[in-house]
PDB file of N, CA and C in Angstrom:
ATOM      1  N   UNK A   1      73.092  93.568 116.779  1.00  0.00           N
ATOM      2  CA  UNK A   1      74.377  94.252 116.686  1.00  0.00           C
ATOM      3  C   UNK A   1      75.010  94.332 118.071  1.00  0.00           C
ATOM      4  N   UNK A   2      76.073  93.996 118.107  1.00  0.00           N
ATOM      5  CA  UNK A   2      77.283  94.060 119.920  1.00  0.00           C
ATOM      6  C   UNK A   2      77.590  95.538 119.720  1.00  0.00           C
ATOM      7  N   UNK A   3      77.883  95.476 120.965  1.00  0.00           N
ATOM      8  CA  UNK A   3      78.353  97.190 121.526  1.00  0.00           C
ATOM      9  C   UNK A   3      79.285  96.970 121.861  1.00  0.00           C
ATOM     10  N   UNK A   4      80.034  95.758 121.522  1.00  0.00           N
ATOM     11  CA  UNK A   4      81.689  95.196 121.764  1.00  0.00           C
ATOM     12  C   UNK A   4      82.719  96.331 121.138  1.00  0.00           C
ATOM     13  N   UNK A   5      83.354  96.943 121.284  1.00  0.00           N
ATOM     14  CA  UNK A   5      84.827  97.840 120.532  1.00  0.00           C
ATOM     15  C   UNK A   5      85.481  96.793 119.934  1.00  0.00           C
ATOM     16  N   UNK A   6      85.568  97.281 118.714  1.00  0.00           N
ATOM     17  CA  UNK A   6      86.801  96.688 118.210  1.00  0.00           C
ATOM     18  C   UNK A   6      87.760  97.425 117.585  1.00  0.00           C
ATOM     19  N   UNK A   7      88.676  96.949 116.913  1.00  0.00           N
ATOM     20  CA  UNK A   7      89.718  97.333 116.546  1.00  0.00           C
ATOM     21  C   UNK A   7      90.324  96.303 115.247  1.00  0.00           C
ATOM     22  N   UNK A   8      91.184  97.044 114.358  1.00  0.00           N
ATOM     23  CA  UNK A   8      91.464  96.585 112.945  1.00  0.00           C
ATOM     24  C   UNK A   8      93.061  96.238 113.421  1.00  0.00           C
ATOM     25  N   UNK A   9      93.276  94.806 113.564  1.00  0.00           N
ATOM     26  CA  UNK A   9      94.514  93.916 113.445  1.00  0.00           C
ATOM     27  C   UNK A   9      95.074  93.868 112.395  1.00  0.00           C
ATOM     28  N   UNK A  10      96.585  94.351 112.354  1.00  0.00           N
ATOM     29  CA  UNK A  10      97.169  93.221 111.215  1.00  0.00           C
ATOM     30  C   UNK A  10      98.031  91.765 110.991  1.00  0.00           C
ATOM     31  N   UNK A  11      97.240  91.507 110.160  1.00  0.00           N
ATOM     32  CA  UNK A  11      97.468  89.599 109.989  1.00  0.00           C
ATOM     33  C   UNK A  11      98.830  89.746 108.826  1.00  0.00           C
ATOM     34  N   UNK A  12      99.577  88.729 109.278  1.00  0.00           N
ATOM     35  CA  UNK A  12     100.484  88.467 107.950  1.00  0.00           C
ATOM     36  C   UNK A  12     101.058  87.140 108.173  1.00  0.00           C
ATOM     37  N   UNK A  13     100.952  86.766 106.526  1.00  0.00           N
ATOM     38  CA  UNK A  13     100.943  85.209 106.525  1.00  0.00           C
ATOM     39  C   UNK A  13     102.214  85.138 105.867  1.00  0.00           C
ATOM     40  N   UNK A  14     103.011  84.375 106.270  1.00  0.00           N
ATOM     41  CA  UNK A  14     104.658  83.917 105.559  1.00  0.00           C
ATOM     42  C   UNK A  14     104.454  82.583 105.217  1.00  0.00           C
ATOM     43  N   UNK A  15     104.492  81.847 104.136  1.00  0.00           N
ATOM     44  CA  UNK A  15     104.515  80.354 104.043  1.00  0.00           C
ATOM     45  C   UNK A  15     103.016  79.878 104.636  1.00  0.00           C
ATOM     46  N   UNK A  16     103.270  78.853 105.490  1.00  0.00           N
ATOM     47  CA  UNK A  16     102.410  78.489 106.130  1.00  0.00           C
ATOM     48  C   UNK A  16     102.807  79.074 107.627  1.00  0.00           C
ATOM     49  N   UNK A  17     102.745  79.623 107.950  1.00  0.00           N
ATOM     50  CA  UNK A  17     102.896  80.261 109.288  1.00  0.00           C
ATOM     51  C   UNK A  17     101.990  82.317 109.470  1.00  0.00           C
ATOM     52  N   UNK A  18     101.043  82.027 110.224  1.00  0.00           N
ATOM     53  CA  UNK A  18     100.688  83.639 110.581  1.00  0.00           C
ATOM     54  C   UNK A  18     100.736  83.968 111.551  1.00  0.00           C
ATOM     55  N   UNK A  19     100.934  85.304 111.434  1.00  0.00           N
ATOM     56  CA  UNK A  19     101.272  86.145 112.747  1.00  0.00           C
ATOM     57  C   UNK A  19     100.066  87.077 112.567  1.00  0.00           C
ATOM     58  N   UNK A  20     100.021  87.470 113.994  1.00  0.00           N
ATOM     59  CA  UNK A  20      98.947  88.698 113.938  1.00  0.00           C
ATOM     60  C   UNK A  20      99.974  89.940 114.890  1.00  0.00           C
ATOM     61  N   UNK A  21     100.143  90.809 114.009  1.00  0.00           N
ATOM     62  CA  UNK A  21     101.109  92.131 114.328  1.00  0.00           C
ATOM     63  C   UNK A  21     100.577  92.930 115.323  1.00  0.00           C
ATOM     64  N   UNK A  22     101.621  93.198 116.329  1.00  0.00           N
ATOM     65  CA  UNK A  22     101.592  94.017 117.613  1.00  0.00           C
ATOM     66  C   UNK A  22     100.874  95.701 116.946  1.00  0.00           C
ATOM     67  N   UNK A  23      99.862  95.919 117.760  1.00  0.00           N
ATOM     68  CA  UNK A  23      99.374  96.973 117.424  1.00  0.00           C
ATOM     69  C   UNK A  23     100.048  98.156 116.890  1.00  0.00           C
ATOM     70  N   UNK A  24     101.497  97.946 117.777  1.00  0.00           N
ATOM     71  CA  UNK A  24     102.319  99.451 117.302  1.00  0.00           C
ATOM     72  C   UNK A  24     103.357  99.178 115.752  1.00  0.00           C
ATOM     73  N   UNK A  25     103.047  97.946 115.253  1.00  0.00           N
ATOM     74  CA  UNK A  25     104.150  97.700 114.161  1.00  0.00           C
ATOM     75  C   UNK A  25     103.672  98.292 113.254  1.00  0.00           C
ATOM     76  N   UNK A  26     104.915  99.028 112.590  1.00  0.00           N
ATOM     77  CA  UNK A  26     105.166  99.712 111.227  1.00  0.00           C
ATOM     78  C   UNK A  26     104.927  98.585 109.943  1.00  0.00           C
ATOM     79  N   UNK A  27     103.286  98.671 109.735  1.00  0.00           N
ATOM     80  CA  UNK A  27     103.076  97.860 108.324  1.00  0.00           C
ATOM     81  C   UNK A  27     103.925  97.996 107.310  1.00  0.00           C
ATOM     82  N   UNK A  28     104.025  99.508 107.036  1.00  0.00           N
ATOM     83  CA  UNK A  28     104.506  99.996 106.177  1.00  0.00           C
ATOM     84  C   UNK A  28     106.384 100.030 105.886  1.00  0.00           C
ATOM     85  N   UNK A  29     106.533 100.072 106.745  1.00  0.00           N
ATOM     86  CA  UNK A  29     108.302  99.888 107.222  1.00  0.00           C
ATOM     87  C   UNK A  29     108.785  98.377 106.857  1.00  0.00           C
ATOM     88  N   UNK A  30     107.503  97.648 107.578  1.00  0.00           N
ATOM     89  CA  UNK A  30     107.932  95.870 107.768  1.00  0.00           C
ATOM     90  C   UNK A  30     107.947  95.605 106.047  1.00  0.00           C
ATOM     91  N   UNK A  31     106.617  96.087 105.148  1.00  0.00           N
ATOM     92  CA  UNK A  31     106.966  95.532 104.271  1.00  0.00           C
ATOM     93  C   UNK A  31     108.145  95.787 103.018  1.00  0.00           C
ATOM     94  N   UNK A  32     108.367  97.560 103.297  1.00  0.00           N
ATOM     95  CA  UNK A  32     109.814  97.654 102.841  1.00  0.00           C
ATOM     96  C   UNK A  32     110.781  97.239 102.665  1.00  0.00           C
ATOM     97  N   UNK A  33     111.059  96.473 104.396  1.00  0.00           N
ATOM     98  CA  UNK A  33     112.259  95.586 105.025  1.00  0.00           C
ATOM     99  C   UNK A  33     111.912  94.367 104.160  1.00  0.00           C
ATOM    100  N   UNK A  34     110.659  93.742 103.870  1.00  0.00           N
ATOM    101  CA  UNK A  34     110.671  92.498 103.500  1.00  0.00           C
ATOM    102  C   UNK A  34     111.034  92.592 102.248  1.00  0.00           C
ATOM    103  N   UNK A  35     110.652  93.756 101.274  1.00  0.00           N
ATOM    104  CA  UNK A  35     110.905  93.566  99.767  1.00  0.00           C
ATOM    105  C   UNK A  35     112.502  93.958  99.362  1.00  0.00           C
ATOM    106  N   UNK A  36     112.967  95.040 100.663  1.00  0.00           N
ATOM    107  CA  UNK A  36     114.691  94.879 100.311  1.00  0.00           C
ATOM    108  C   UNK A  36     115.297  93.344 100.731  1.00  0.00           C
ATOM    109  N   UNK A  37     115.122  92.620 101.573  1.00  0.00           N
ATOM    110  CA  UNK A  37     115.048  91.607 101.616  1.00  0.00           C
ATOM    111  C   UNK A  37     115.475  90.556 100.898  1.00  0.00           C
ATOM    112  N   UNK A  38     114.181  90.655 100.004  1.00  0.00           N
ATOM    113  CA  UNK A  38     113.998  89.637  98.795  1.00  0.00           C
ATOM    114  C   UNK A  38     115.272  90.335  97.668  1.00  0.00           C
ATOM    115  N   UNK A  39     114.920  91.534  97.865  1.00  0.00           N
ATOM    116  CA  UNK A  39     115.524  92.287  96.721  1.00  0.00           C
ATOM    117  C   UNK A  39     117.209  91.570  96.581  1.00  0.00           C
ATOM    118  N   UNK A  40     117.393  91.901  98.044  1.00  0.00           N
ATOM    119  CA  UNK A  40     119.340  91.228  98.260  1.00  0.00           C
ATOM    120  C   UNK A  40     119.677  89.994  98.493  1.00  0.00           C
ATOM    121  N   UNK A  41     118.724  88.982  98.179  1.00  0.00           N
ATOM    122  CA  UNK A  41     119.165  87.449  97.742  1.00  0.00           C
ATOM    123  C   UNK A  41     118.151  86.999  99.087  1.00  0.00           C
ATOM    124  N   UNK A  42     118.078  87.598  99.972  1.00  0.00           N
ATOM    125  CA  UNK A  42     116.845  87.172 100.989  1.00  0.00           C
ATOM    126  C   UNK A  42     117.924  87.503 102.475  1.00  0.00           C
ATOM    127  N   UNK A  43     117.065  87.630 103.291  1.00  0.00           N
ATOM    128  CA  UNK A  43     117.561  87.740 105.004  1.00  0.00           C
ATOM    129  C   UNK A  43     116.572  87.602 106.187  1.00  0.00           C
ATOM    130  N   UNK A  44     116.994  87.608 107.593  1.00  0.00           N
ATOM    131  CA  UNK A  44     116.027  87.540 108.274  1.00  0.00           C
ATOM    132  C   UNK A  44     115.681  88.816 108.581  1.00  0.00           C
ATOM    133  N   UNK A  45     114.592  89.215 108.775  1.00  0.00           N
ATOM    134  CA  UNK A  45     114.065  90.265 109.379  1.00  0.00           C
ATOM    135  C   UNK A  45     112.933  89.817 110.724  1.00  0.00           C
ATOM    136  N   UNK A  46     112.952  91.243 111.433  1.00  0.00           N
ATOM    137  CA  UNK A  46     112.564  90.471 112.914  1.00  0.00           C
ATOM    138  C   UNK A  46     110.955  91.457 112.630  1.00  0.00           C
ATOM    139  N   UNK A  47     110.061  91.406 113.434  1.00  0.00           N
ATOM    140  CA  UNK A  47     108.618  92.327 113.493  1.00  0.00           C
ATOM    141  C   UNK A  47     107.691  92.090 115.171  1.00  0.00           C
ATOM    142  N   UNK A  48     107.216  92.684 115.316  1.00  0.00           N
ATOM    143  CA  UNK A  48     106.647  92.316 117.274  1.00  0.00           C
ATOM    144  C   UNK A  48     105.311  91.651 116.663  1.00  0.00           C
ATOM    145  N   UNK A  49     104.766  90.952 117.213  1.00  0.00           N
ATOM    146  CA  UNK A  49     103.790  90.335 117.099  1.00  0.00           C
ATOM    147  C   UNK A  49     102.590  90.707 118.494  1.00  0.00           C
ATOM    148  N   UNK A  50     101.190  90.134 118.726  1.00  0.00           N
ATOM    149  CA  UNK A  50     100.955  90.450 119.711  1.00  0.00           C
ATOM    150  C   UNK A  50     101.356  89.430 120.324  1.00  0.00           C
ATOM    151  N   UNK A  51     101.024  90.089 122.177  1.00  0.00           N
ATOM    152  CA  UNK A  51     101.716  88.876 123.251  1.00  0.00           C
ATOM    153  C   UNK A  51     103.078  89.509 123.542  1.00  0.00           C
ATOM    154  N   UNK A  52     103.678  90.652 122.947  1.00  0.00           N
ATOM    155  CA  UNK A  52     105.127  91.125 123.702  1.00  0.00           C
ATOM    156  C   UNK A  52     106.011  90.230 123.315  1.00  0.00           C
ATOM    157  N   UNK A  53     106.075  89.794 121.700  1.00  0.00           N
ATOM    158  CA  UNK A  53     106.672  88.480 121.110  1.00  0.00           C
ATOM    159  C   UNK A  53     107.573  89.384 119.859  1.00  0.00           C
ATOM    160  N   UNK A  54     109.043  88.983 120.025  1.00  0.00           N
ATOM    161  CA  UNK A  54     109.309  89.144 118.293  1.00  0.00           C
ATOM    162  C   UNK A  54     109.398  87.872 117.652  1.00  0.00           C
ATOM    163  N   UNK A  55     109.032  88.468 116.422  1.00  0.00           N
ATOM    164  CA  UNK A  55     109.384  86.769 115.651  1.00  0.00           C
ATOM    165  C   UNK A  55     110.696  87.431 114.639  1.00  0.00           C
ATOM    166  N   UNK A  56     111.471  86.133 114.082  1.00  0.00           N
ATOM    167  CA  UNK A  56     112.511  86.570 113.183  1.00  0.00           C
ATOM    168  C   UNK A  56     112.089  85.424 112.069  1.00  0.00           C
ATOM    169  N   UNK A  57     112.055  86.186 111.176  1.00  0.00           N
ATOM    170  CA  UNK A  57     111.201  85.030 109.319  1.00  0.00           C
ATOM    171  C   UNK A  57     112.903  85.313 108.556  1.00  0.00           C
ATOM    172  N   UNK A  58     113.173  84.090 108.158  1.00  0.00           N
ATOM    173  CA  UNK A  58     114.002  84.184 106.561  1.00  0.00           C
ATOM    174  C   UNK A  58     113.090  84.671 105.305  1.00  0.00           C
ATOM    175  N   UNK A  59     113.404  86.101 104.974  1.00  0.00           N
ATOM    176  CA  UNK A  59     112.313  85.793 103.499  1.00  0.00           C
ATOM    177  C   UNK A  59     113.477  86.155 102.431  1.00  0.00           C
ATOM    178  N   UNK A  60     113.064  85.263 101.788  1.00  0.00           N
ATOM    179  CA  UNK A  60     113.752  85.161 100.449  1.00  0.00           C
ATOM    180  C   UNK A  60     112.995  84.746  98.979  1.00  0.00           C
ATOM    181  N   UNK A  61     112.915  84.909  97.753  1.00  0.00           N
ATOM    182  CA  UNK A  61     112.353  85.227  96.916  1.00  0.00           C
ATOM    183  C   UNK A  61     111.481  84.314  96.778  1.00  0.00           C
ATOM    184  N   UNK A  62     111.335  83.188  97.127  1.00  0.00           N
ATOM    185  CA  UNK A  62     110.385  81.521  97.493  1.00  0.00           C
ATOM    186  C   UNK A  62     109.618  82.206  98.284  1.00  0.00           C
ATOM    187  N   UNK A  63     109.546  82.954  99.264  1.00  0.00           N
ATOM    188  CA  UNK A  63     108.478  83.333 100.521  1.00  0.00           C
ATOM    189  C   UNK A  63     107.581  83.948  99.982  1.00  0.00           C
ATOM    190  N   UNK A  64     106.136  83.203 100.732  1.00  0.00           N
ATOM    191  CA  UNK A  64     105.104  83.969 100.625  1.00  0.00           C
ATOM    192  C   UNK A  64     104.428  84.382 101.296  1.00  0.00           C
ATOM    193  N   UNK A  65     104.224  85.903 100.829  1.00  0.00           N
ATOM    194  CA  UNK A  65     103.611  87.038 102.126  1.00  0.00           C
ATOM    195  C   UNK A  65     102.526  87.210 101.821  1.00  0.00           C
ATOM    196  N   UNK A  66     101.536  87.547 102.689  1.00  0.00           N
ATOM    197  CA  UNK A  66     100.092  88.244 102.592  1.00  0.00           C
ATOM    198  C   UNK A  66      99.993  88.867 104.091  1.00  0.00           C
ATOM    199  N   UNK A  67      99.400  89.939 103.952  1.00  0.00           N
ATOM    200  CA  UNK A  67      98.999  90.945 104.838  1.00  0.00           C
ATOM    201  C   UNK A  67      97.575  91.217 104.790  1.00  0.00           C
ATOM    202  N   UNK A  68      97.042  91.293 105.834  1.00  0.00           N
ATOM    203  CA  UNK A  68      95.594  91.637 105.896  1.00  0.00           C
ATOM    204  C   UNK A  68      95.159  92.278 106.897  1.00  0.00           C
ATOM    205  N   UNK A  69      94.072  93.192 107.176  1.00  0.00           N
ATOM    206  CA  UNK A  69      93.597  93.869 107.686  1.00  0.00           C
ATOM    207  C   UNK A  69      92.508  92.812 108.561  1.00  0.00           C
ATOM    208  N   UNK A  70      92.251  92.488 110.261  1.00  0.00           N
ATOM    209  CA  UNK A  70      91.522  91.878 110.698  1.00  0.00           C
ATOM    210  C   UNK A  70      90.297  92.418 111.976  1.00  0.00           C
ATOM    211  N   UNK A  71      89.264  92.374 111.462  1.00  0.00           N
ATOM    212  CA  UNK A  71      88.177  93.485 113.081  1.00  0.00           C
ATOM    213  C   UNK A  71      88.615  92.204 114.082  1.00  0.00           C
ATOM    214  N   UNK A  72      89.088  92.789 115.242  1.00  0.00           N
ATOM    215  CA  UNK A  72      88.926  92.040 116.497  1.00  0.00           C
ATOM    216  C   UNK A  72      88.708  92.489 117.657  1.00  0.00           C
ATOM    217  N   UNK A  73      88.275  92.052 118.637  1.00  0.00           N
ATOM    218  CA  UNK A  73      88.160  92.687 119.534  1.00  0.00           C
ATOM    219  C   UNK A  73      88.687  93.455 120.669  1.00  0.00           C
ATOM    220  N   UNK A  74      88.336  94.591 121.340  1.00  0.00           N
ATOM    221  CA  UNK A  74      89.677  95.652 121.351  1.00  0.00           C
ATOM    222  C   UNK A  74      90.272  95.116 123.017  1.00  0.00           C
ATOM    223  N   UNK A  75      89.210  94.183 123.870  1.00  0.00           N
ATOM    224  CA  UNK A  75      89.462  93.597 124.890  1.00  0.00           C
ATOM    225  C   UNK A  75      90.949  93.412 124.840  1.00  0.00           C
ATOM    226  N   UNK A  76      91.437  93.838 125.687  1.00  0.00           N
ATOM    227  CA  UNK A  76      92.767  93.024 125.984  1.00  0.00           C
ATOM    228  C   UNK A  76      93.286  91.430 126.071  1.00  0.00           C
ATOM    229  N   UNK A  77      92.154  91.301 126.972  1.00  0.00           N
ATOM    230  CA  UNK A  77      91.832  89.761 127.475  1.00  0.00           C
ATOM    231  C   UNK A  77      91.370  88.736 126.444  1.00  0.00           C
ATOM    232  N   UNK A  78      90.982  89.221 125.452  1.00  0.00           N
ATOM    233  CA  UNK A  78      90.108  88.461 124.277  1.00  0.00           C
ATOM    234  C   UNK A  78      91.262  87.624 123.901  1.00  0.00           C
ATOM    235  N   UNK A  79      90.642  86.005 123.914  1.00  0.00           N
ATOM    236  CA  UNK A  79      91.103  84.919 123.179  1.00  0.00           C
ATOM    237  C   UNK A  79      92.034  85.274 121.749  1.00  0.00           C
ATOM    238  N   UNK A  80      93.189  84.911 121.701  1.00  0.00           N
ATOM    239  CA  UNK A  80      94.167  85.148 120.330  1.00  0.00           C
ATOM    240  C   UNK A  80      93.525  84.617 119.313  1.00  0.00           C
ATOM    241  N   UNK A  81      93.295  84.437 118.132  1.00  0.00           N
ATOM    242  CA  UNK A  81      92.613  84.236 116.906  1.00  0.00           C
ATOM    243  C   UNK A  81      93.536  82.659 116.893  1.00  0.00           C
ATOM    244  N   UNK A  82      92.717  81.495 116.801  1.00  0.00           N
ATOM    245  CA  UNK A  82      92.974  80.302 115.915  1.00  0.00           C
ATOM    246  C   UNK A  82      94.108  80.518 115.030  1.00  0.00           C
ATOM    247  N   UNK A  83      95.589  79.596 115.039  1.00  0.00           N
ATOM    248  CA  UNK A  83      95.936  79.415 113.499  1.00  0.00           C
ATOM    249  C   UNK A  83      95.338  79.425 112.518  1.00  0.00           C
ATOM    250  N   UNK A  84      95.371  79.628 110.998  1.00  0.00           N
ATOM    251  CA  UNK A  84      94.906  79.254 110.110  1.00  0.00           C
ATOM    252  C   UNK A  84      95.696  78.861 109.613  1.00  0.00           C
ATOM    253  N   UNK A  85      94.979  77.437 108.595  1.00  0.00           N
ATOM    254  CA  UNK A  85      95.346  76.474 108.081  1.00  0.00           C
ATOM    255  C   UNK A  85      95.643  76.651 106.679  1.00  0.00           C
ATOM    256  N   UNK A  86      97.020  76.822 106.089  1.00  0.00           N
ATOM    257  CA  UNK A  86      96.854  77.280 104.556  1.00  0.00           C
ATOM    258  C   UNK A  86      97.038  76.134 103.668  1.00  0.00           C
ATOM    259  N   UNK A  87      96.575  74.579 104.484  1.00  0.00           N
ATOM    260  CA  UNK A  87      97.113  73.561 103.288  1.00  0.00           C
ATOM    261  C   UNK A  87      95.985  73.261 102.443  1.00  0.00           C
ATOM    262  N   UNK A  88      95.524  74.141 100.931  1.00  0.00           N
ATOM    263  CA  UNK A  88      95.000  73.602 100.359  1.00  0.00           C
ATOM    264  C   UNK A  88      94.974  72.490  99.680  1.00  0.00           C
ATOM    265  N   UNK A  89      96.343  71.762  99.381  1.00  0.00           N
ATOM    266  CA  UNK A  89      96.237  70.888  98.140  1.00  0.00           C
ATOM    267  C   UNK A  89      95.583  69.558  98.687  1.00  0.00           C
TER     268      UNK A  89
END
């Protein structure tokens, strides 16, 4: 067992593209924004990512979201997590 700290990231996947969310982002807010969103024919909405990054996504009723909860490590310095690859077919 490591005596490493960690800490619970959140991951969110749009399409084929993921982000891993700036520690201070409103999960709960972002996904509001995303489902009024969809709700009004679709728009961009912006969210901080880590790295001191915003990103801006079109989501519109085609988009697909997933959110997840990720342990990583609480190092500052620690290596950013690999893309993941969502092309199953």
């Amino acid at each position: 067992m490591s005596d490493e700290a960690t800490v619970v990231r959140t991951v969110m996947a749009v399409d084929d593209a993921t982000f891993s969310l700036a520690p201070g982002q409103d999960v709960d807010d972002l996904e509001r924004r995303i489902e009024a969103a969809v709700h009004d024919g679709g728009r961009f909405e912006r969210f901080s990512v880590t790295g001191d990054r915003e990103v801006r996504v079109l989501f519109t009723a085609h988009s697909r979201v997933l959110l997840w909860g990720a342990e990583v490590s609480d190092d500052p310095f620690a290596a950013e997590p690999p893309p993941v690859d969502w092309d199953v077919g």
